[in-house]
PDB file of N, CA and C in Angstrom:
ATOM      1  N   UNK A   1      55.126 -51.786  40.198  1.00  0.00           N
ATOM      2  CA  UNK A   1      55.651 -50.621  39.528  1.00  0.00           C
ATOM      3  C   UNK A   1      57.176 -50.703  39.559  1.00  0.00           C
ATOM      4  N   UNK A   2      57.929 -50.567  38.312  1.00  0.00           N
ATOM      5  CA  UNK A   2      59.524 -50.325  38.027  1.00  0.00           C
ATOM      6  C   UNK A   2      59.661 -48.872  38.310  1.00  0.00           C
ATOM      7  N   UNK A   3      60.820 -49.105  39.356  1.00  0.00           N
ATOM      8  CA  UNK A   3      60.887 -47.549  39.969  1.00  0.00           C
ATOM      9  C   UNK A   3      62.758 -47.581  39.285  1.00  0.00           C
ATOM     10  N   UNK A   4      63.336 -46.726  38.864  1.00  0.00           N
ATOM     11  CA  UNK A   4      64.346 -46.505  38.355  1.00  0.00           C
ATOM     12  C   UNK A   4      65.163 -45.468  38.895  1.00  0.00           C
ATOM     13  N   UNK A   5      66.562 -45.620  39.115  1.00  0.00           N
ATOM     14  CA  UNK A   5      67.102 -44.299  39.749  1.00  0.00           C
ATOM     15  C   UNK A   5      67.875 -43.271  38.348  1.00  0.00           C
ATOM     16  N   UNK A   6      67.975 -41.719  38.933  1.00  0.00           N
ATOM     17  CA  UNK A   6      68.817 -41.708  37.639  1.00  0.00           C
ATOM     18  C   UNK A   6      69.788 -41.801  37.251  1.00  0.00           C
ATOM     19  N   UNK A   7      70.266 -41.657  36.338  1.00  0.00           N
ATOM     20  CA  UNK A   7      71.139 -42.092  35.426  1.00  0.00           C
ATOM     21  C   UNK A   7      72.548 -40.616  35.103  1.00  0.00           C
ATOM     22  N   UNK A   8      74.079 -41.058  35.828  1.00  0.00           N
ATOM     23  CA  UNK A   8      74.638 -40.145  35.828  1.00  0.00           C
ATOM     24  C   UNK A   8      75.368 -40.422  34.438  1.00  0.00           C
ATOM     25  N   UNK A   9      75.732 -39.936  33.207  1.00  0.00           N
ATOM     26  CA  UNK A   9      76.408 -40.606  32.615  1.00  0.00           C
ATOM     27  C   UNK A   9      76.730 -39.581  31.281  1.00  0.00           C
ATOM     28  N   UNK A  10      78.135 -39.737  30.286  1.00  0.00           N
ATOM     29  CA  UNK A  10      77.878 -39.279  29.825  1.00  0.00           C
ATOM     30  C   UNK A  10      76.409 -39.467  28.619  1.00  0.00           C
ATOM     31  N   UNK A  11      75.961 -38.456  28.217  1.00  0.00           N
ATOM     32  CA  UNK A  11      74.675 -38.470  27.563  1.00  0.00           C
ATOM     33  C   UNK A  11      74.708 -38.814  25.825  1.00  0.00           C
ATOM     34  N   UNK A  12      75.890 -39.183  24.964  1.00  0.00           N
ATOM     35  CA  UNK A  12      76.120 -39.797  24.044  1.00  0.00           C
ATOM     36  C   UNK A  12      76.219 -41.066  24.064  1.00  0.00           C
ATOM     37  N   UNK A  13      77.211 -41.265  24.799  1.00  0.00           N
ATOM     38  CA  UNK A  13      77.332 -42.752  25.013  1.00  0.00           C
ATOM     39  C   UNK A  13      76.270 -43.631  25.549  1.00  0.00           C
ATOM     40  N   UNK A  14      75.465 -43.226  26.666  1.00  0.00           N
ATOM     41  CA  UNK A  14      74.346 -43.388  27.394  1.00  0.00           C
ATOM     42  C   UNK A  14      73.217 -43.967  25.944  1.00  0.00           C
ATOM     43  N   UNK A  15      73.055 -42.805  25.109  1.00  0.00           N
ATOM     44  CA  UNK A  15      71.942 -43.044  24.201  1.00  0.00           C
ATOM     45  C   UNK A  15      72.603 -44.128  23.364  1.00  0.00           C
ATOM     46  N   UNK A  16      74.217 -43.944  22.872  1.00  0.00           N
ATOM     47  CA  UNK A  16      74.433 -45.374  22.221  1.00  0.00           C
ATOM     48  C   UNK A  16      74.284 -46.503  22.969  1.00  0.00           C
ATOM     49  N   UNK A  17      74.770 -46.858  23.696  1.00  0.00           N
ATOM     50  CA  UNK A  17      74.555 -47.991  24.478  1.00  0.00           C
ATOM     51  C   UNK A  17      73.417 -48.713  25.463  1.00  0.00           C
ATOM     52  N   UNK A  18      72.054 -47.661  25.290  1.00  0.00           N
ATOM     53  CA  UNK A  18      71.045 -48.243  26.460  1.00  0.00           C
ATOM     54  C   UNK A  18      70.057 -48.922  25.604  1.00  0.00           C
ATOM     55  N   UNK A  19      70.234 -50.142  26.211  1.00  0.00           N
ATOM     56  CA  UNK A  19      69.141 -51.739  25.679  1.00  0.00           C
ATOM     57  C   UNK A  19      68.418 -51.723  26.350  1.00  0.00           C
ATOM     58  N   UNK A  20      67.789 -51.358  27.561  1.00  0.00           N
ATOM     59  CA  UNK A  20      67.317 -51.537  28.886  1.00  0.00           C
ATOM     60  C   UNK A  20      65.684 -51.602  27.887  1.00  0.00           C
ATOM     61  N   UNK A  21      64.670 -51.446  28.951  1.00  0.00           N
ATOM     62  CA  UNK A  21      63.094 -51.487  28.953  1.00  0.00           C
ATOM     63  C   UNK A  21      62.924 -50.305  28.050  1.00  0.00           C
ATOM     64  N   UNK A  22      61.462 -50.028  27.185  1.00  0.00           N
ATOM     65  CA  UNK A  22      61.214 -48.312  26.804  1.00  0.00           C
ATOM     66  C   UNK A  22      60.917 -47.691  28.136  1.00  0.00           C
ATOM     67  N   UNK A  23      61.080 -46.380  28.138  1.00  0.00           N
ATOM     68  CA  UNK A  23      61.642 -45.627  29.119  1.00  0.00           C
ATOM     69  C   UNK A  23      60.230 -45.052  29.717  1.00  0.00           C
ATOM     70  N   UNK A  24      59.226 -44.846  30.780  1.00  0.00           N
ATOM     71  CA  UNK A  24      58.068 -44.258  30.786  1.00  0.00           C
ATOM     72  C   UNK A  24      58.258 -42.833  30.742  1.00  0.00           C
ATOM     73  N   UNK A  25      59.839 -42.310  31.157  1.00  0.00           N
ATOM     74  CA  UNK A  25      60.055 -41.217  31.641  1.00  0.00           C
ATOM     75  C   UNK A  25      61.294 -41.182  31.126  1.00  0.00           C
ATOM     76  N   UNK A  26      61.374 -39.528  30.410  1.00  0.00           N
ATOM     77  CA  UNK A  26      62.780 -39.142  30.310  1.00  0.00           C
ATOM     78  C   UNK A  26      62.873 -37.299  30.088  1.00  0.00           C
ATOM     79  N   UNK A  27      63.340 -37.089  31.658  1.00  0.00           N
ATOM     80  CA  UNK A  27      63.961 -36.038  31.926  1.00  0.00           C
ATOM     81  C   UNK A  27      65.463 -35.436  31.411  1.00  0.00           C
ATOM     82  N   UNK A  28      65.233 -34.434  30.161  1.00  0.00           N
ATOM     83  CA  UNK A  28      66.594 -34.339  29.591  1.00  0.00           C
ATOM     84  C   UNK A  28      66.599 -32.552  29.579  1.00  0.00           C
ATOM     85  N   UNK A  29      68.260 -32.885  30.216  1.00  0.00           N
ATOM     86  CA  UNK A  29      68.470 -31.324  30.618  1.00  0.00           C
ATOM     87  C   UNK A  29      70.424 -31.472  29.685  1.00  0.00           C
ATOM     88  N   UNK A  30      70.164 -32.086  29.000  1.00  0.00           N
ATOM     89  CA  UNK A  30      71.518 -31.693  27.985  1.00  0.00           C
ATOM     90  C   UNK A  30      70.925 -32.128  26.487  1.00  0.00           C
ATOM     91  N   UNK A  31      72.600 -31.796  25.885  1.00  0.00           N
ATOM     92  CA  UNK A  31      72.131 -31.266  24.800  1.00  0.00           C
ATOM     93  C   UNK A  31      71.806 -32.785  23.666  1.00  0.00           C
ATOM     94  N   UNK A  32      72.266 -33.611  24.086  1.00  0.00           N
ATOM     95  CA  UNK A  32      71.816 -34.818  23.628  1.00  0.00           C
ATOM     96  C   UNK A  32      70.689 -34.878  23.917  1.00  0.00           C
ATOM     97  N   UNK A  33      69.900 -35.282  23.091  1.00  0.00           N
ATOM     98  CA  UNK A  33      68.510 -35.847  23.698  1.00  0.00           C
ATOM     99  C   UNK A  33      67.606 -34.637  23.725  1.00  0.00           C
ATOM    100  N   UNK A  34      68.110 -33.699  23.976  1.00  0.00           N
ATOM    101  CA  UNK A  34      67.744 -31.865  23.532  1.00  0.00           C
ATOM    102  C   UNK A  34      67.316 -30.735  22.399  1.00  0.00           C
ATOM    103  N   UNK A  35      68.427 -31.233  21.964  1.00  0.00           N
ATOM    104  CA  UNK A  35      68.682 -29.977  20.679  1.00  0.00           C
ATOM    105  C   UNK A  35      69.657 -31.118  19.683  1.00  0.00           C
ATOM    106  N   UNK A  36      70.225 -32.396  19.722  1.00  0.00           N
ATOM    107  CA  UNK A  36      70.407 -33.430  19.058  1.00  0.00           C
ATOM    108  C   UNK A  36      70.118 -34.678  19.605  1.00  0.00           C
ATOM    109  N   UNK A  37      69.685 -35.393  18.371  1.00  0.00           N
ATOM    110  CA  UNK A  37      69.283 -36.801  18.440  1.00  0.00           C
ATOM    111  C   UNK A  37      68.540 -37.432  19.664  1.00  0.00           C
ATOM    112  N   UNK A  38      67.355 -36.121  19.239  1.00  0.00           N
ATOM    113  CA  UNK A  38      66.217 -35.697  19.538  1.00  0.00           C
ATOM    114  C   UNK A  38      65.292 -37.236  19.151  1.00  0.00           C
ATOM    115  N   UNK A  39      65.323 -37.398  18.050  1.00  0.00           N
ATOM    116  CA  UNK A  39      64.647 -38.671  17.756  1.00  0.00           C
ATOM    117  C   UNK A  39      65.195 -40.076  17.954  1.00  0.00           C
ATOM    118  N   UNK A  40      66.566 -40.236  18.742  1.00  0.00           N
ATOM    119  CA  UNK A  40      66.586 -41.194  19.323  1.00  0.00           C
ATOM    120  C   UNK A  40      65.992 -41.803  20.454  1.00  0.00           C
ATOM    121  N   UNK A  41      66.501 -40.496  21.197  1.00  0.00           N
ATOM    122  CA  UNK A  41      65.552 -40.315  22.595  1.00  0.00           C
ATOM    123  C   UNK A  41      63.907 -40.472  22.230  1.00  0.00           C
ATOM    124  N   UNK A  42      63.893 -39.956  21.787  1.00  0.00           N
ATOM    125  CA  UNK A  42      62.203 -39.967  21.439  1.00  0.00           C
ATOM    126  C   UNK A  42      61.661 -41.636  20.958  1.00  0.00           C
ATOM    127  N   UNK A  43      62.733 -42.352  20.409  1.00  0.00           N
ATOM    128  CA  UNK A  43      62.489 -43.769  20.095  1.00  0.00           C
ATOM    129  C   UNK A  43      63.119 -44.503  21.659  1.00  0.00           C
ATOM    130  N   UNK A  44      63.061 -44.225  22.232  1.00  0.00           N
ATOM    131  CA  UNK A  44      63.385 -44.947  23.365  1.00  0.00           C
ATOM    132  C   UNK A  44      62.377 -44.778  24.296  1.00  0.00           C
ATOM    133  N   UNK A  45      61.026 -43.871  24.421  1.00  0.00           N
ATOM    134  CA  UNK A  45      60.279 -43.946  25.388  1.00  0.00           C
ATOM    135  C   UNK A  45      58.970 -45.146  24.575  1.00  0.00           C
ATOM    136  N   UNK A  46      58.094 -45.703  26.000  1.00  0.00           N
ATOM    137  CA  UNK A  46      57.057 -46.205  25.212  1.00  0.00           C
ATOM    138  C   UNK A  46      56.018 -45.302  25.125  1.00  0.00           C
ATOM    139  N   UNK A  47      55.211 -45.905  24.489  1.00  0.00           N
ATOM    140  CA  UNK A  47      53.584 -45.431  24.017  1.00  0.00           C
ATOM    141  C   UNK A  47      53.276 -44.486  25.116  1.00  0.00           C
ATOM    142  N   UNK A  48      52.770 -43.675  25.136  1.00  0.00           N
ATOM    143  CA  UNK A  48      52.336 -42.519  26.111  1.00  0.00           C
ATOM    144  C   UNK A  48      53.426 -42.341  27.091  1.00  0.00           C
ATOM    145  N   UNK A  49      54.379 -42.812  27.105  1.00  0.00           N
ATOM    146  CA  UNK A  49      55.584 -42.384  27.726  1.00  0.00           C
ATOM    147  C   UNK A  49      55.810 -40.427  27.634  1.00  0.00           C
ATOM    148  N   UNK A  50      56.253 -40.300  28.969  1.00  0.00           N
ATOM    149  CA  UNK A  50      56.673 -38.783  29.025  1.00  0.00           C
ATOM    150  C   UNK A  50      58.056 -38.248  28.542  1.00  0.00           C
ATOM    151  N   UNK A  51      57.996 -37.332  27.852  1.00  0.00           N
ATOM    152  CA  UNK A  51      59.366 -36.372  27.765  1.00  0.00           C
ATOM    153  C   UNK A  51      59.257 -35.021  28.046  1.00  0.00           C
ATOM    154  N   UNK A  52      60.230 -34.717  29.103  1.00  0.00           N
ATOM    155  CA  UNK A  52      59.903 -33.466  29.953  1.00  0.00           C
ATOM    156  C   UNK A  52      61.733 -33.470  29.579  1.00  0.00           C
ATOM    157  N   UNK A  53      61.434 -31.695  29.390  1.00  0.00           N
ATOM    158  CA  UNK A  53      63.005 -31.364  28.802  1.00  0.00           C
ATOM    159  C   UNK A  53      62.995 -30.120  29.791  1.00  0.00           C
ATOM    160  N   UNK A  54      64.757 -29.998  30.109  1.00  0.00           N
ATOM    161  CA  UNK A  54      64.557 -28.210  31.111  1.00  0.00           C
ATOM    162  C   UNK A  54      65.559 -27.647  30.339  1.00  0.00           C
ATOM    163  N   UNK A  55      65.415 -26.001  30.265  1.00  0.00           N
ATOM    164  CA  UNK A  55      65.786 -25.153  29.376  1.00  0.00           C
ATOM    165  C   UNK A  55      66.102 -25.355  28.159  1.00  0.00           C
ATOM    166  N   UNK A  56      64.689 -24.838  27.462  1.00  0.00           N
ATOM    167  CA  UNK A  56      65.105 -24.882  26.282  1.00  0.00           C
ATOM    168  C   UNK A  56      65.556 -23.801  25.145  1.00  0.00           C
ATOM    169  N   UNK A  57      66.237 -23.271  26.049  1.00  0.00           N
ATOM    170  CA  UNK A  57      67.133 -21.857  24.968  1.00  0.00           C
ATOM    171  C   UNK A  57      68.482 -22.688  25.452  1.00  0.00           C
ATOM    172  N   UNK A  58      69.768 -22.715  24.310  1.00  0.00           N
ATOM    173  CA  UNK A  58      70.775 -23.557  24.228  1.00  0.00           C
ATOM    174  C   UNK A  58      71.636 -22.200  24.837  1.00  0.00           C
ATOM    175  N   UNK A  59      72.572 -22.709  25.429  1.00  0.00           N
ATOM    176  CA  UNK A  59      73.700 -21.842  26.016  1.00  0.00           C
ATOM    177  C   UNK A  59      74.346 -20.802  24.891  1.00  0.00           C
ATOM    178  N   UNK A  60      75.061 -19.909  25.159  1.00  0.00           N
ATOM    179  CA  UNK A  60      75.752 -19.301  23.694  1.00  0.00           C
ATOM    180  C   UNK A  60      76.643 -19.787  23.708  1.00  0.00           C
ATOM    181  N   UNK A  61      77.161 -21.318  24.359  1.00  0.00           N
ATOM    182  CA  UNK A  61      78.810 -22.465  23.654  1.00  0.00           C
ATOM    183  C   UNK A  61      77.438 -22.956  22.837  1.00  0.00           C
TER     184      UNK A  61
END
């Protein structure tokens, strides 16, 4: 089993730049990957891969 730590980073750049494995898991608590480019993230997990998102009402910024 590939055990992975997470990932501090900013969350634009992060999604431009990650080549790595498809992802089994992706915990997203910003707004990348959130409430935009939603379907990148979403092309980065594999086949039955999980996406678990926290709060999903957007801040009033």
């Amino acid at each position: 089993m590939l055990l992975a730590l997470p990932v501090l980073a900013d969350a634009e750049a992060w999604l431009d730049s990650y080549q790595g494995p498809p992802l089994a898991l992706a915990y997203v608590d910003c707004r990348p990957g959130k409430f935009r480019r939603l379907d990148d993230l979403i092309g980065l997990l594999e086949p039955g891969g999980l996406y678990v998102v926290d709060d999903l009402l957007p801040p009033p910024t």
